[in-house]
Every structure is written in C-alpha cells, then in structure tokens.
N, C-alpha and C. Protein backbone atom coordinates (compact mmCIF):
# COMPACT_ATOMS: atom_id res chain seq x y z
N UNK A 1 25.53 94.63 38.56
CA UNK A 1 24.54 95.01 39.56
C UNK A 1 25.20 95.13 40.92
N UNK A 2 24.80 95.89 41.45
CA UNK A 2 25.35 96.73 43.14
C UNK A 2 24.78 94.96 44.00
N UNK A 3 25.59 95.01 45.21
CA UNK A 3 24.80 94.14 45.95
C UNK A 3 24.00 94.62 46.78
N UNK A 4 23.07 93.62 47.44
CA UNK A 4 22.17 93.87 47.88
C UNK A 4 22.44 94.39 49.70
N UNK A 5 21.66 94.90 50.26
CA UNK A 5 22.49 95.54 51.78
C UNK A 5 21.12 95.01 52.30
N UNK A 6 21.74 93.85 53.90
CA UNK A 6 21.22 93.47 54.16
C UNK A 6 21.73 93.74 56.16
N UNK A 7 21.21 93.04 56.61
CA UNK A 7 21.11 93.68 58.04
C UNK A 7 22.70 93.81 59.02
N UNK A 8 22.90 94.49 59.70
CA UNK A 8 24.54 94.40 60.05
C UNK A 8 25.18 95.71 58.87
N UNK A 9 25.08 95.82 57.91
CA UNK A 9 25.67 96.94 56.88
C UNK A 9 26.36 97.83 57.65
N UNK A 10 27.14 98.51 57.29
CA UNK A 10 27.90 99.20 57.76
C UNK A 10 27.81 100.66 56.94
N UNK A 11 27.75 102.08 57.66
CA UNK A 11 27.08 103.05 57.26
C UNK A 11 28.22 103.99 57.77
N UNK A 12 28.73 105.36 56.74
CA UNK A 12 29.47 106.03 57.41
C UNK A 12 28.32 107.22 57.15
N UNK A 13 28.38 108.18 57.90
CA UNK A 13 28.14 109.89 57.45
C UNK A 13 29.05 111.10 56.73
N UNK A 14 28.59 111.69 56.22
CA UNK A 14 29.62 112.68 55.96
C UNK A 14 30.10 113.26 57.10
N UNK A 15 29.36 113.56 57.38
CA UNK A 15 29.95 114.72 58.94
C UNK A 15 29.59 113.76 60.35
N UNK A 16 29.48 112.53 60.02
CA UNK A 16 29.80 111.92 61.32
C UNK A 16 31.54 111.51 61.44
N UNK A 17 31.91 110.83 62.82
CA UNK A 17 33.10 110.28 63.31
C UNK A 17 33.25 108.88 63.22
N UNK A 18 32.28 108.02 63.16
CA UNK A 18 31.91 106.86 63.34
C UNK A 18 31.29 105.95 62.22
N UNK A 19 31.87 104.66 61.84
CA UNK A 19 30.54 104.08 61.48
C UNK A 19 29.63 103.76 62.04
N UNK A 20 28.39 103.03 61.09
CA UNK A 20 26.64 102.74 62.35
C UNK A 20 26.15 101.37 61.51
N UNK A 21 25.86 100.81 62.11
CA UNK A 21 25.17 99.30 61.65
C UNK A 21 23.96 99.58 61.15
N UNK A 22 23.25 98.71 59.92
CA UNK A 22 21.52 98.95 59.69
C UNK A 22 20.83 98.06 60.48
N UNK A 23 20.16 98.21 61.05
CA UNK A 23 19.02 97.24 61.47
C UNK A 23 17.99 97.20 60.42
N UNK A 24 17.37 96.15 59.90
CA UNK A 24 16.94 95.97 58.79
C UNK A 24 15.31 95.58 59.90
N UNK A 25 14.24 96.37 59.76
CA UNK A 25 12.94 96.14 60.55
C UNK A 25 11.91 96.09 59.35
N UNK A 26 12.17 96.37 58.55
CA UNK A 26 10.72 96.66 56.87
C UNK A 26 10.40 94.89 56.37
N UNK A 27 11.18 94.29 56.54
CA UNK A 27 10.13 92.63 56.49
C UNK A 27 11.34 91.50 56.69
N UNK A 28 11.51 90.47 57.15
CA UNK A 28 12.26 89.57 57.16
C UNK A 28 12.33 88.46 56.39
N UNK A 29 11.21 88.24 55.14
CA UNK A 29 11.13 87.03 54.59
C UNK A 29 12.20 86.78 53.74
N UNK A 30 12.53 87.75 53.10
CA UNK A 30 13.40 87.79 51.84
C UNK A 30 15.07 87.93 52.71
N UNK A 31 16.05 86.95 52.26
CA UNK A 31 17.21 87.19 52.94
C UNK A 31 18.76 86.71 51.95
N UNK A 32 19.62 87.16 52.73
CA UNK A 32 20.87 86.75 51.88
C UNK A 32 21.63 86.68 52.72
N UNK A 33 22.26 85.71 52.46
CA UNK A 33 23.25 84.68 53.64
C UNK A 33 22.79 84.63 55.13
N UNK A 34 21.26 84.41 55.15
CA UNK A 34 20.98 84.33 56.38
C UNK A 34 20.57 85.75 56.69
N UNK A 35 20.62 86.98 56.53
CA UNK A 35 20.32 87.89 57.00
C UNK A 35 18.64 88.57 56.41
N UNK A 36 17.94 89.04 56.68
CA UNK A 36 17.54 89.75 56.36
C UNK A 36 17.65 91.36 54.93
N UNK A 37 17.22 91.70 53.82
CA UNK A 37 17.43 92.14 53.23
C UNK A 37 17.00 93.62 53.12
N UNK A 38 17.74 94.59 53.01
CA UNK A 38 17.01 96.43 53.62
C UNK A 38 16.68 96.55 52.30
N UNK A 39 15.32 97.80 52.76
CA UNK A 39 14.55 98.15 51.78
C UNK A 39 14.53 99.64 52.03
N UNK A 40 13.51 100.49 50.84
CA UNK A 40 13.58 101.89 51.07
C UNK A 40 13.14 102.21 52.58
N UNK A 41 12.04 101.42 53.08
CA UNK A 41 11.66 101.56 54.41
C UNK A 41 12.84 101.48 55.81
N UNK A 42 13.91 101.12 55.42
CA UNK A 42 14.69 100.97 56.52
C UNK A 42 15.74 101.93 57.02
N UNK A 43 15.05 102.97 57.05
CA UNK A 43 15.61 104.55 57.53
C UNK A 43 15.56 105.76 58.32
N UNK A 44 14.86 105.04 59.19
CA UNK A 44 14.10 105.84 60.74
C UNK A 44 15.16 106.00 61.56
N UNK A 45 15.16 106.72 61.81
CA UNK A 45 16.78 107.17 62.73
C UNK A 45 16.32 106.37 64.37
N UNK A 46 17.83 105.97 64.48
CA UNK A 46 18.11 105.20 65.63
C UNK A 46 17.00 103.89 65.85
N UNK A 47 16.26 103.76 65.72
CA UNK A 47 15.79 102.16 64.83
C UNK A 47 16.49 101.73 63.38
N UNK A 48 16.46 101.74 62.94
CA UNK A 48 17.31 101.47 61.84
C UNK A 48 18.87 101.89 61.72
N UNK A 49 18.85 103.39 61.61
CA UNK A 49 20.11 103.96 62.04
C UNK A 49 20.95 104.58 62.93
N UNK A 50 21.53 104.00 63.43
CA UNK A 50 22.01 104.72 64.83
C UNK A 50 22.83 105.98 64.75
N UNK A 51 23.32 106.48 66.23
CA UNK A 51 24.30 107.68 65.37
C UNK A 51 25.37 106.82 65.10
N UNK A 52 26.43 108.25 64.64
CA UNK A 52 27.66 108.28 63.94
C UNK A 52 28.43 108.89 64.95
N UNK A 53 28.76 108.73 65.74
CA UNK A 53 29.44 109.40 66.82
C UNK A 53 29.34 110.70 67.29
N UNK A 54 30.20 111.91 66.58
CA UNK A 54 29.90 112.99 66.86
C UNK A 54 29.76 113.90 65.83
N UNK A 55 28.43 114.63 65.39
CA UNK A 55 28.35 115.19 64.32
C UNK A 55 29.20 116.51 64.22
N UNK A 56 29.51 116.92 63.06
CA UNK A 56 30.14 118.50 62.41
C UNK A 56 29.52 119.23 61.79
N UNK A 57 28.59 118.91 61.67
CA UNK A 57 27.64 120.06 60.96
C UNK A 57 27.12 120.73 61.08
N UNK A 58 26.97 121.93 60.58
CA UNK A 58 26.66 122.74 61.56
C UNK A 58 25.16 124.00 61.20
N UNK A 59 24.50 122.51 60.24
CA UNK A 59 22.87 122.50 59.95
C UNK A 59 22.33 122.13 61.43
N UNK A 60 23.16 121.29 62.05
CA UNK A 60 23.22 120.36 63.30
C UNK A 60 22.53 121.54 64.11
N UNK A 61 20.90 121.53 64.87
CA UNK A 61 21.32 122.65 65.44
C UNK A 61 22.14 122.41 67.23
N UNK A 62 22.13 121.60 67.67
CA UNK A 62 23.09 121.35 68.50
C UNK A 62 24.57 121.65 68.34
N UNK A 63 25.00 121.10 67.23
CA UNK A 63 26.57 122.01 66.59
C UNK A 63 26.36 123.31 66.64
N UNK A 64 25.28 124.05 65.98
CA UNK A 64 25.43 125.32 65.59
C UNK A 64 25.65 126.19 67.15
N UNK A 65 24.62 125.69 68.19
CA UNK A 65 24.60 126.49 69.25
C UNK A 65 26.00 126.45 69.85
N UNK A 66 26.57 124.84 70.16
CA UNK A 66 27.88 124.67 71.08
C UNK A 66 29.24 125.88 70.04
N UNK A 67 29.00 125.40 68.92
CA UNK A 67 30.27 126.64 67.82
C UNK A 67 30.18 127.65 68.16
N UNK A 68 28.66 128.28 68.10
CA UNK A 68 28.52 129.82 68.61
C UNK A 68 29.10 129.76 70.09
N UNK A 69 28.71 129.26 70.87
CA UNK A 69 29.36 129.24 72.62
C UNK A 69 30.86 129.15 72.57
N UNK A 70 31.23 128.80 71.93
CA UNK A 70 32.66 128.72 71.94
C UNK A 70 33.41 129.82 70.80
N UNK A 71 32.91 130.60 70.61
CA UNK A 71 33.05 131.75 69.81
C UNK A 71 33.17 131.44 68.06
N UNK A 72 32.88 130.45 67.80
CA UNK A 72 32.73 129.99 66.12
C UNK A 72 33.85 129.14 66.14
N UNK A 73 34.43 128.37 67.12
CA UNK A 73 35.26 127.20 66.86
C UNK A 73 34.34 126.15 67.00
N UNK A 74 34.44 125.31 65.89
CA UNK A 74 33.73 124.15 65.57
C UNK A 74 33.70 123.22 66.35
N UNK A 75 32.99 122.69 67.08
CA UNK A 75 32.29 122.21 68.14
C UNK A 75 31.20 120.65 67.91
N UNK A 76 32.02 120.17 67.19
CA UNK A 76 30.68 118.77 67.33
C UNK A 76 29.99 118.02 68.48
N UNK A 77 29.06 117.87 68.09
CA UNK A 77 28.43 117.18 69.23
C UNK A 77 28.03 115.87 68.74
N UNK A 78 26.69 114.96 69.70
CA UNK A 78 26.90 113.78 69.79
C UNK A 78 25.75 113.48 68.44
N UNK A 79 25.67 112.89 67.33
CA UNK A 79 25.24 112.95 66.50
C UNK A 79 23.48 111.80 66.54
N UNK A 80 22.34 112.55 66.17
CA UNK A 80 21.27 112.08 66.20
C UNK A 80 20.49 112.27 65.25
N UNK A 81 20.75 111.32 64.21
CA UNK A 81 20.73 111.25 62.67
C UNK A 81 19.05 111.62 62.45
N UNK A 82 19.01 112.61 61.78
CA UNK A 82 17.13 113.07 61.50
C UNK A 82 17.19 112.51 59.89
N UNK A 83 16.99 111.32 59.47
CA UNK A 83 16.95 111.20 58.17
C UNK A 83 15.84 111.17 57.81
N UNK A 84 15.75 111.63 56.23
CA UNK A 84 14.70 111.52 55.46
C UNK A 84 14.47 109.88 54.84
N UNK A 85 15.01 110.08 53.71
CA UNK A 85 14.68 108.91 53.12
C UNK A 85 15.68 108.87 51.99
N UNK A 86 15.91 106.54 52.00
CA UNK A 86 16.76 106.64 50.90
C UNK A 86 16.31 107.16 49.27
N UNK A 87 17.68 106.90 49.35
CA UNK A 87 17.50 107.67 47.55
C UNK A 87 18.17 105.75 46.76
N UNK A 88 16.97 105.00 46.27
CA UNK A 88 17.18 103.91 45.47
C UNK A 88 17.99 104.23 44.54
N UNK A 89 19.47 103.46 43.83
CA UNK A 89 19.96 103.51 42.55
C UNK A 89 19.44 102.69 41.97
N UNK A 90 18.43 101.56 42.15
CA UNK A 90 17.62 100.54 41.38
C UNK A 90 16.61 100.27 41.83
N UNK A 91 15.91 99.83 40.90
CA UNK A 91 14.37 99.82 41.51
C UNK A 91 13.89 98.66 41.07
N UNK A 92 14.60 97.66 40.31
CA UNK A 92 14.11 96.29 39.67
C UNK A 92 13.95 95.32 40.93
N UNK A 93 14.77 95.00 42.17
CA UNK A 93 14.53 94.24 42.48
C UNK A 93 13.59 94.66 44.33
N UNK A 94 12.61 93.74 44.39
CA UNK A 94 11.87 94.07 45.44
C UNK A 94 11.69 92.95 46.61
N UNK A 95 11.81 93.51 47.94
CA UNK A 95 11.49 92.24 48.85
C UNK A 95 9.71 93.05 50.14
N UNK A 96 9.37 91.75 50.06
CA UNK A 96 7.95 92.36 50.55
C UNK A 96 7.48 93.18 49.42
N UNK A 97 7.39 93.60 48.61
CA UNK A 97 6.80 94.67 48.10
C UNK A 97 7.46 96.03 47.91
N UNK A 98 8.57 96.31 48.43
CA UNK A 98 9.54 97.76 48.82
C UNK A 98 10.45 97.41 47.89
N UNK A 99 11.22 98.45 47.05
CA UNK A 99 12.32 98.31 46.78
C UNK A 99 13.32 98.11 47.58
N UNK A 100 14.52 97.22 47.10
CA UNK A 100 15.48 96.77 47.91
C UNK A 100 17.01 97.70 48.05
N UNK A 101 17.50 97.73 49.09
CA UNK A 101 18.44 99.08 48.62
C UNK A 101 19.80 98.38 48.29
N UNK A 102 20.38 98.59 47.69
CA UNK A 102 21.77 98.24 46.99
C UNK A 102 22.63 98.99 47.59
N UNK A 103 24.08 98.34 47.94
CA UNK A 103 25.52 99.16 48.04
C UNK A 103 25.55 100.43 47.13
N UNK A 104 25.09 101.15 46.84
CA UNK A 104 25.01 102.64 46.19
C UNK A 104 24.16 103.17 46.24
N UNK A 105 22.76 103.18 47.19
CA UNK A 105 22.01 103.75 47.62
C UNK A 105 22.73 104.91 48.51
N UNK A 106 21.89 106.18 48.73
CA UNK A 106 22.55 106.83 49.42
C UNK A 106 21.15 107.38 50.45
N UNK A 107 21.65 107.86 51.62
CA UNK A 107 20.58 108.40 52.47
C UNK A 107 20.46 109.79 53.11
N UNK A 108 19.24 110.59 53.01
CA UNK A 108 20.25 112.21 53.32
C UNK A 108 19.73 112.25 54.55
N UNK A 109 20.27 112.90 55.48
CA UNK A 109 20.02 113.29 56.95
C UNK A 109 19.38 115.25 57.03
N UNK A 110 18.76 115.16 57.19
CA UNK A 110 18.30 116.79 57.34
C UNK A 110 19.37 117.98 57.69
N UNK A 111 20.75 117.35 58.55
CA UNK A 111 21.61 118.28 58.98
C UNK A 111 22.36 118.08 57.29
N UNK A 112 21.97 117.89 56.53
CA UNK A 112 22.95 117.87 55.12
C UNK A 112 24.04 117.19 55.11
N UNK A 113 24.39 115.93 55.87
CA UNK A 113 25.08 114.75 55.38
C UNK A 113 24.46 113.67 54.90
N UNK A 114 25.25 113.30 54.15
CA UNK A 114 24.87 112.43 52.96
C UNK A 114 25.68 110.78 53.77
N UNK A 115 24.39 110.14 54.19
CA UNK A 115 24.67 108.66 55.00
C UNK A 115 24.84 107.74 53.31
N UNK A 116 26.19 107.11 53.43
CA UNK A 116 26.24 106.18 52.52
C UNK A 116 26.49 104.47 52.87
N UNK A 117 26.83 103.30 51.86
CA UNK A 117 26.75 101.89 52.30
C UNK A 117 28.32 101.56 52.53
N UNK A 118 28.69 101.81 53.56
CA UNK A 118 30.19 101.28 53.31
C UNK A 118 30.70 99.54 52.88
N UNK A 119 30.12 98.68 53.55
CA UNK A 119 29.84 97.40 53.25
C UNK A 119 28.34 97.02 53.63
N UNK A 120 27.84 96.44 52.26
CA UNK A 120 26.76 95.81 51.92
C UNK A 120 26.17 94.60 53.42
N UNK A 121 27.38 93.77 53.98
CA UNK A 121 26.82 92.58 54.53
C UNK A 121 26.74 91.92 54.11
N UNK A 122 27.11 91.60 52.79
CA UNK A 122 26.61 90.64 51.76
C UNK A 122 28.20 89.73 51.21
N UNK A 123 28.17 88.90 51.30
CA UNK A 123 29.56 88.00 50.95
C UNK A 123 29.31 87.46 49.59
N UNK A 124 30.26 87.83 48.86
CA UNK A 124 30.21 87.59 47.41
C UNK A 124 30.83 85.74 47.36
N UNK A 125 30.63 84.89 46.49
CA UNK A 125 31.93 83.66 46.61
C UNK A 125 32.08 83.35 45.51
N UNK A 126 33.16 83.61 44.77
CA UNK A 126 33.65 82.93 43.25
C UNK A 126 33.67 82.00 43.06
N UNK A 127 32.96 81.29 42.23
CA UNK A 127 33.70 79.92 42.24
C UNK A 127 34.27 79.60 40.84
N UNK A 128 35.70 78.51 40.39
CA UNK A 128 36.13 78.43 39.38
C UNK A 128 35.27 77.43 38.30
C-alpha cells in the first residue's frame, strides 16, 4: 500500500520549475505523525496548492500570449495552478468521510500538467 500524504507533502508539476507544499484544509481529526492527513478535497489552487514557480505550458494562457510576444520563443511565466481534481489510486481508506490520497495519487491542472506526490510527509520506521 502507497503511503498516506499528509500536510507539508511535497508536489512537483510537469511544466512547473519548482516544488509546492500541500496544505491539508478538508478535516484535521485523522493524522500521521502529528500531521494532518490529505484527502480528495485538498486541491483548490493556492489554498491547498501553491504555484510551481514558473509555468511552460503553453495551454497556460499567460505562456501562450508572452511566446507569441516574443515571436514563438517559449516564454514561461509565473505559474497559477487552475486544478481540477485529484485522481484517487485507492479508495479503501477514508478520513472524515473523503477518500484519503496516497503517494500515487495524481492531480491535473487545466493548463495540462499533471501535479504529482513527490514525498508523502509521512516517515516510514522499521523496526527489527
């Protein structure tokens, strides 16, 4: 089983520059190592997800205009993630009522990058 992604996570974009932290706001009861645990609800851009530095895409329509101004040299700008909603790889386990999102959840942004979990937040500990 994937771990569970809980608040602090670390998020890259496809066509961002940057990673972005989750803020986990969809319920606080349920937690792991102290944190709070993200659910499908935790995907509202810049509350939850911040940008990614500077986007490349050039669905982007801010990219598209600055590329054209500059005669079709690719031109990123400052990235302001319009996401939809995650896409759950599991659906068994739930906090509040929401499914919980796992390290392999993925999230799509309307400019057509695909926001994924780079680290969960979540500290694994072996013991012998």
């Amino acid at each position: 089983m994937s771990m569970l992604v809980t608040t602090g996570a670390s998020l890259a974009c496809s066509f961002g520059t940057l990673p972005s932290n989750l803020v986990v706001t969809s319920q606080m009861m349920t937690q792991v190592n102290g944190q709070p645990v993200a659910t499908i609800q935790d995907g509202a851009p810049l509350t939850n997800v911040a940008g990614f530095g500077m986007c490349s895409s050039l669905a982007n329509p801010a990219v598209a205009s600055a590329t054209a101004a500059a005669l079709g040299v690719l031109t990123p700008q400052p990235c302001v993630p319009a996401t939809a909603a995650w896409i759950p790889s599991q659906v068994g386990v739930t906090a509040g009522g929401l499914p919980c999102l796992t390290q392999d959840c993925k999230l799509q942004c309307a400019y057509l990058g695909t926001i994924s979990v780079v680290s969960p937040n979540q500290v694994s500990v072996m013991t012998e």
